[in-house]
C-alpha atoms as a PDB file:
ATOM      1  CA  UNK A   1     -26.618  81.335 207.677  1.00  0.00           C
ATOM      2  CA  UNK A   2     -23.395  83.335 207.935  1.00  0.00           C
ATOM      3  CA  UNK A   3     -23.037  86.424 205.682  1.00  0.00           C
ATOM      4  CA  UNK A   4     -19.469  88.407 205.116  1.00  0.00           C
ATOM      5  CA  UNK A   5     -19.293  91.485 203.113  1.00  0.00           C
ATOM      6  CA  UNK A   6     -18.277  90.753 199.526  1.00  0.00           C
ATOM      7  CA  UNK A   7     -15.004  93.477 199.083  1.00  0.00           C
ATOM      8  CA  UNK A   8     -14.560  93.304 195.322  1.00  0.00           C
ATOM      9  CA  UNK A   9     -18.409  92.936 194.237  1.00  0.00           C
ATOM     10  CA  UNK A  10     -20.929  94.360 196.192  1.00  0.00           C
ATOM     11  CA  UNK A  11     -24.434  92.613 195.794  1.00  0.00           C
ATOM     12  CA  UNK A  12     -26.941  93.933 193.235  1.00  0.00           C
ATOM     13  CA  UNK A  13     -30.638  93.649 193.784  1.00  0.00           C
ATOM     14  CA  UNK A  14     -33.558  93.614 191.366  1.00  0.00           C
ATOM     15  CA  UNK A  15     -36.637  96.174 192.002  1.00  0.00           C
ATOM     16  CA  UNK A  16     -38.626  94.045 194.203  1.00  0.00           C
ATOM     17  CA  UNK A  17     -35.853  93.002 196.417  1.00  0.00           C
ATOM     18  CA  UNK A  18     -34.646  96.472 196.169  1.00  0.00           C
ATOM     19  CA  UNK A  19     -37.851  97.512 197.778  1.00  0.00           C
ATOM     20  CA  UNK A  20     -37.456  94.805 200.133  1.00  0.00           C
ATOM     21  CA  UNK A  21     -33.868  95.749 201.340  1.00  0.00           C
ATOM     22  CA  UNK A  22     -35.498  99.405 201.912  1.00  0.00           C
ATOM     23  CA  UNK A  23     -38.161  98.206 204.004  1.00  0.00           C
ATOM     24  CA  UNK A  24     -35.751  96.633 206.368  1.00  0.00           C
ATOM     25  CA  UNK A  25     -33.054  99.231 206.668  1.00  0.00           C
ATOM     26  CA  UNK A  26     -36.076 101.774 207.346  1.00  0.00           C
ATOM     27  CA  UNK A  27     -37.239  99.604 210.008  1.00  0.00           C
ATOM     28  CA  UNK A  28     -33.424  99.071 211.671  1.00  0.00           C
ATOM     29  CA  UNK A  29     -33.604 102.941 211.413  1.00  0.00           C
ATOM     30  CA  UNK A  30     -36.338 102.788 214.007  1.00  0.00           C
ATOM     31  CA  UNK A  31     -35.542  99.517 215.748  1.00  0.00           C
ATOM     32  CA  UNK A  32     -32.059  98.968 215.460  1.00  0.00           C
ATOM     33  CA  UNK A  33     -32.795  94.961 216.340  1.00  0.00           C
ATOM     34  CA  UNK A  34     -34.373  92.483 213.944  1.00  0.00           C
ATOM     35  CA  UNK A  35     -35.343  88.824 214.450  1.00  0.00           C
ATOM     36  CA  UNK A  36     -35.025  86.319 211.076  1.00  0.00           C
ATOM     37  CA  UNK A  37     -39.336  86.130 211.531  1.00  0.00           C
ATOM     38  CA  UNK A  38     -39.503  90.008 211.325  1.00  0.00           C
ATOM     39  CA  UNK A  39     -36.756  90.233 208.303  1.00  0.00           C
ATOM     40  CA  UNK A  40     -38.729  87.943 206.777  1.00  0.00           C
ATOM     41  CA  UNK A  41     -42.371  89.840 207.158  1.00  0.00           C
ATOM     42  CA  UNK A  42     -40.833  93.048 206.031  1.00  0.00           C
ATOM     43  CA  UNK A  43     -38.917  91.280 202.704  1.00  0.00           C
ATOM     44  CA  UNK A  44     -43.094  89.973 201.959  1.00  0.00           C
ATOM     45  CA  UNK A  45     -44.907  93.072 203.355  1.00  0.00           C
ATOM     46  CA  UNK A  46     -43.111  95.502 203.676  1.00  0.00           C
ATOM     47  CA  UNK A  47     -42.993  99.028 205.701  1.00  0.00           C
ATOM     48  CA  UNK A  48     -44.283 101.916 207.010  1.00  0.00           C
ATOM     49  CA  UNK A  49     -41.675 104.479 207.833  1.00  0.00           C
ATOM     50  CA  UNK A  50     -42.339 108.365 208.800  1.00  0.00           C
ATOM     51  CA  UNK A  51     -38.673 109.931 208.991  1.00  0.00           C
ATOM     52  CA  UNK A  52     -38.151 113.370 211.482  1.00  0.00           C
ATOM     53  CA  UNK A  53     -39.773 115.731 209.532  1.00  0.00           C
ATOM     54  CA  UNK A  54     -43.311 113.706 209.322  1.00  0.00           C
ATOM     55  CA  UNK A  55     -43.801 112.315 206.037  1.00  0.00           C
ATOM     56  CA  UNK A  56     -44.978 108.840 205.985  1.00  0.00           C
ATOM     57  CA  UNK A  57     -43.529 106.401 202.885  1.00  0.00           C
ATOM     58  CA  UNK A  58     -44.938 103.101 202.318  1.00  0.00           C
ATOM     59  CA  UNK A  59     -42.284 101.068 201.276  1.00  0.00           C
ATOM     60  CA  UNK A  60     -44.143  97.588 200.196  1.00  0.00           C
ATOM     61  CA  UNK A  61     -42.529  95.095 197.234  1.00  0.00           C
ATOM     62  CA  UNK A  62     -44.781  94.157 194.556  1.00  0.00           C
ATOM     63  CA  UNK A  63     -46.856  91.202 195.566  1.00  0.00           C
ATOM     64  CA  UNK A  64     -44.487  87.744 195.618  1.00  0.00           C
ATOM     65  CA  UNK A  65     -47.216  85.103 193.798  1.00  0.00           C
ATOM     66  CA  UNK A  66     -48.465  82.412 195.964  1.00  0.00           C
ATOM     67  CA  UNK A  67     -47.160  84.284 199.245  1.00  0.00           C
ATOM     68  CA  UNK A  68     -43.489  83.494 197.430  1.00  0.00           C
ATOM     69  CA  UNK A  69     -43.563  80.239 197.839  1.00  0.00           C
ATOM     70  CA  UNK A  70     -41.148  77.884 195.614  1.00  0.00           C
ATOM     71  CA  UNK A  71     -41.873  77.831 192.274  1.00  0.00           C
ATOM     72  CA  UNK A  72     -43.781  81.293 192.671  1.00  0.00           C
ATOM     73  CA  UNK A  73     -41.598  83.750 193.219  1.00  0.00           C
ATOM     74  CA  UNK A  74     -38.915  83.274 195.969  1.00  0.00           C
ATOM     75  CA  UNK A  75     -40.600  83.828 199.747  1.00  0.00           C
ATOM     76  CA  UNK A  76     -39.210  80.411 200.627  1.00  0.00           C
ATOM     77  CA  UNK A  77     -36.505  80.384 197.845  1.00  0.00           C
ATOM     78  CA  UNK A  78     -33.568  81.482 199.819  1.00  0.00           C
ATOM     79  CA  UNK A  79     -31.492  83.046 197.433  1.00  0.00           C
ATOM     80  CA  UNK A  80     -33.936  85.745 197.435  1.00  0.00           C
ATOM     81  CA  UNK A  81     -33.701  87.049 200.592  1.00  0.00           C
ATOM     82  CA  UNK A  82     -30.126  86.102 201.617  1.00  0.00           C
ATOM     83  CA  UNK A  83     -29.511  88.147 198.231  1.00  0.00           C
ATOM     84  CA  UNK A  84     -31.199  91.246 200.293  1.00  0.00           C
ATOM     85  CA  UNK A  85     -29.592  90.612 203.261  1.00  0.00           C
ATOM     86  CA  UNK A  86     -26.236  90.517 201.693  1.00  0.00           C
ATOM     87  CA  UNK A  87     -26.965  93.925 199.532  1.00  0.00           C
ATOM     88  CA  UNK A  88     -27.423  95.250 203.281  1.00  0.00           C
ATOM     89  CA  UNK A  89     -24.399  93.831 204.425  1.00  0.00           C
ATOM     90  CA  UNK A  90     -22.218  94.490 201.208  1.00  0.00           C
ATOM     91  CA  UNK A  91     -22.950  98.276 201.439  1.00  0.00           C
ATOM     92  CA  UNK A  92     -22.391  98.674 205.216  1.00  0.00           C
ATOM     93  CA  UNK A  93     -25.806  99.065 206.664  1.00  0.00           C
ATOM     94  CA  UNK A  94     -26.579  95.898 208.761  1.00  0.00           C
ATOM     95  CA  UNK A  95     -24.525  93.414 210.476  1.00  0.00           C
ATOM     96  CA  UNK A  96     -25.590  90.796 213.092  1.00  0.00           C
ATOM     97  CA  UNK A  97     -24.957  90.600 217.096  1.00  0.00           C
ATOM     98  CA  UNK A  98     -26.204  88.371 219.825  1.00  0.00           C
ATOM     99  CA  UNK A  99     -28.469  89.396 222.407  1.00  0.00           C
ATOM    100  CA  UNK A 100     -29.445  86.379 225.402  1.00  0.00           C
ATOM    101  CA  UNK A 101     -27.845  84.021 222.764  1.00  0.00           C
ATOM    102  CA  UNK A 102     -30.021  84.951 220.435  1.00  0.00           C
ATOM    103  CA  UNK A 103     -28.734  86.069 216.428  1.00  0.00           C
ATOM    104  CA  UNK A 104     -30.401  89.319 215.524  1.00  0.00           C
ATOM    105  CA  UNK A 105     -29.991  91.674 212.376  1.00  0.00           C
ATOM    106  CA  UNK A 106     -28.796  94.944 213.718  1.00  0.00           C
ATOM    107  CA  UNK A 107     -28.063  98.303 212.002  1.00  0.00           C
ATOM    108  CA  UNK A 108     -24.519  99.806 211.835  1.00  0.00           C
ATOM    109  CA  UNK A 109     -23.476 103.650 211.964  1.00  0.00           C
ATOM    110  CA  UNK A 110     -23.904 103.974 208.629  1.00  0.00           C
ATOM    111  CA  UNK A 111     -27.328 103.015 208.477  1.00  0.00           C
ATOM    112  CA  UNK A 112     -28.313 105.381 211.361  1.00  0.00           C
ATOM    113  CA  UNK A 113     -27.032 108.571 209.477  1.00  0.00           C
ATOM    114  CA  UNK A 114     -28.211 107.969 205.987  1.00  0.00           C
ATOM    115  CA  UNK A 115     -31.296 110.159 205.361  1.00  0.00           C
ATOM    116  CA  UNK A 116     -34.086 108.664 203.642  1.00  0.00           C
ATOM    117  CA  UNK A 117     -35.666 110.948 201.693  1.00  0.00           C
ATOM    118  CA  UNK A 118     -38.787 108.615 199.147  1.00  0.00           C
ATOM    119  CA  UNK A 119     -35.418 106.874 197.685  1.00  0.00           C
ATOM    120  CA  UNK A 120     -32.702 104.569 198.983  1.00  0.00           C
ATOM    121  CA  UNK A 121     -29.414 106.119 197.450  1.00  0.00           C
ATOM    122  CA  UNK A 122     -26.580 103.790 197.968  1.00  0.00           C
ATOM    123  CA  UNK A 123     -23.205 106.046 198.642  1.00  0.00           C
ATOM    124  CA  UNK A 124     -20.958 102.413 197.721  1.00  0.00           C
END
C-alpha cells in the first residue's frame, strides 16, 4: 500500500484506533523501524512504553471481537488500520524507508521530539 499525506484534511481516528496510532508512535519512539507484522501486533495489542523519567503507560485498544477479524471489528478489515497509519502520516510522525529492500514504517523528527506525557496531543 502507498500512503501520501492528505494536505487539506488530515485523518481523524476513533478511540480505539486512536489508542492504536499511540501504541505505534510510542514504539517508533523507541525503535525508530517497524515491519507491517509488528504494526499490525501493536494496532491489536498494543504497548508498553516507559518515557525518560520512568513511568510506565500501557497503551492497549479495547479488545477488537473475534481477534478483528471481518465482520467483527476490523483486524483484517483494512480500512482500519491504513486509517491509523494515515493519521500517523497526515500529522507528520511516520513515513516509510527501505532497508535491504525491505519497506519499513519509520519515525520522522517530529515524532522523536514530541513528549508523551499519559496523552497523545496532536500539535496539527
Amino acid at each position: 500500500m502507498d500512503f501520501t499525506p492528505n494536505k487539506n484534511k488530515k485523518q481523524t481516528l476513533g478511540y480505539n484506533n486512536h489508542t492504536s496510532s499511540m501504541a505505534m508512535a510510542l514504539y517508533l519512539k523507541d525503535h525508530t523501524f517497524m515491519d507491517w507484522n509488528k504494526m499490525m501486533d501493536l494496532w491489536l495489542n498494543g504497548y508498553t512504553y516507559t518515557n525518560k523519567k520512568g513511568h510506565t503507560y500501557n497503551i492497549i485498544p479495547d479488545p477488537r471481537p473475534n481477534g478483528g477479524f471481518w465482520g467483527g471489528g476490523g483486524h483484517g478489515s483494512p480500512t482500519n488500520y491504513v486509517t491509523t497509519i494515515q493519521y500517523l502520516i497526515d500529522h507528520g510522525y511516520i513515513t516509510f524507508t527501505h532497508i535491504n529492500g525491505f519497506k519499513l514504517f519509520t519515525s520522522t523528527k517530529k515524532l522523536k521530539h514530541t513528549p508523551f506525557n499519559g496523552s497523545w496531543k496532536v500539535n496539527g
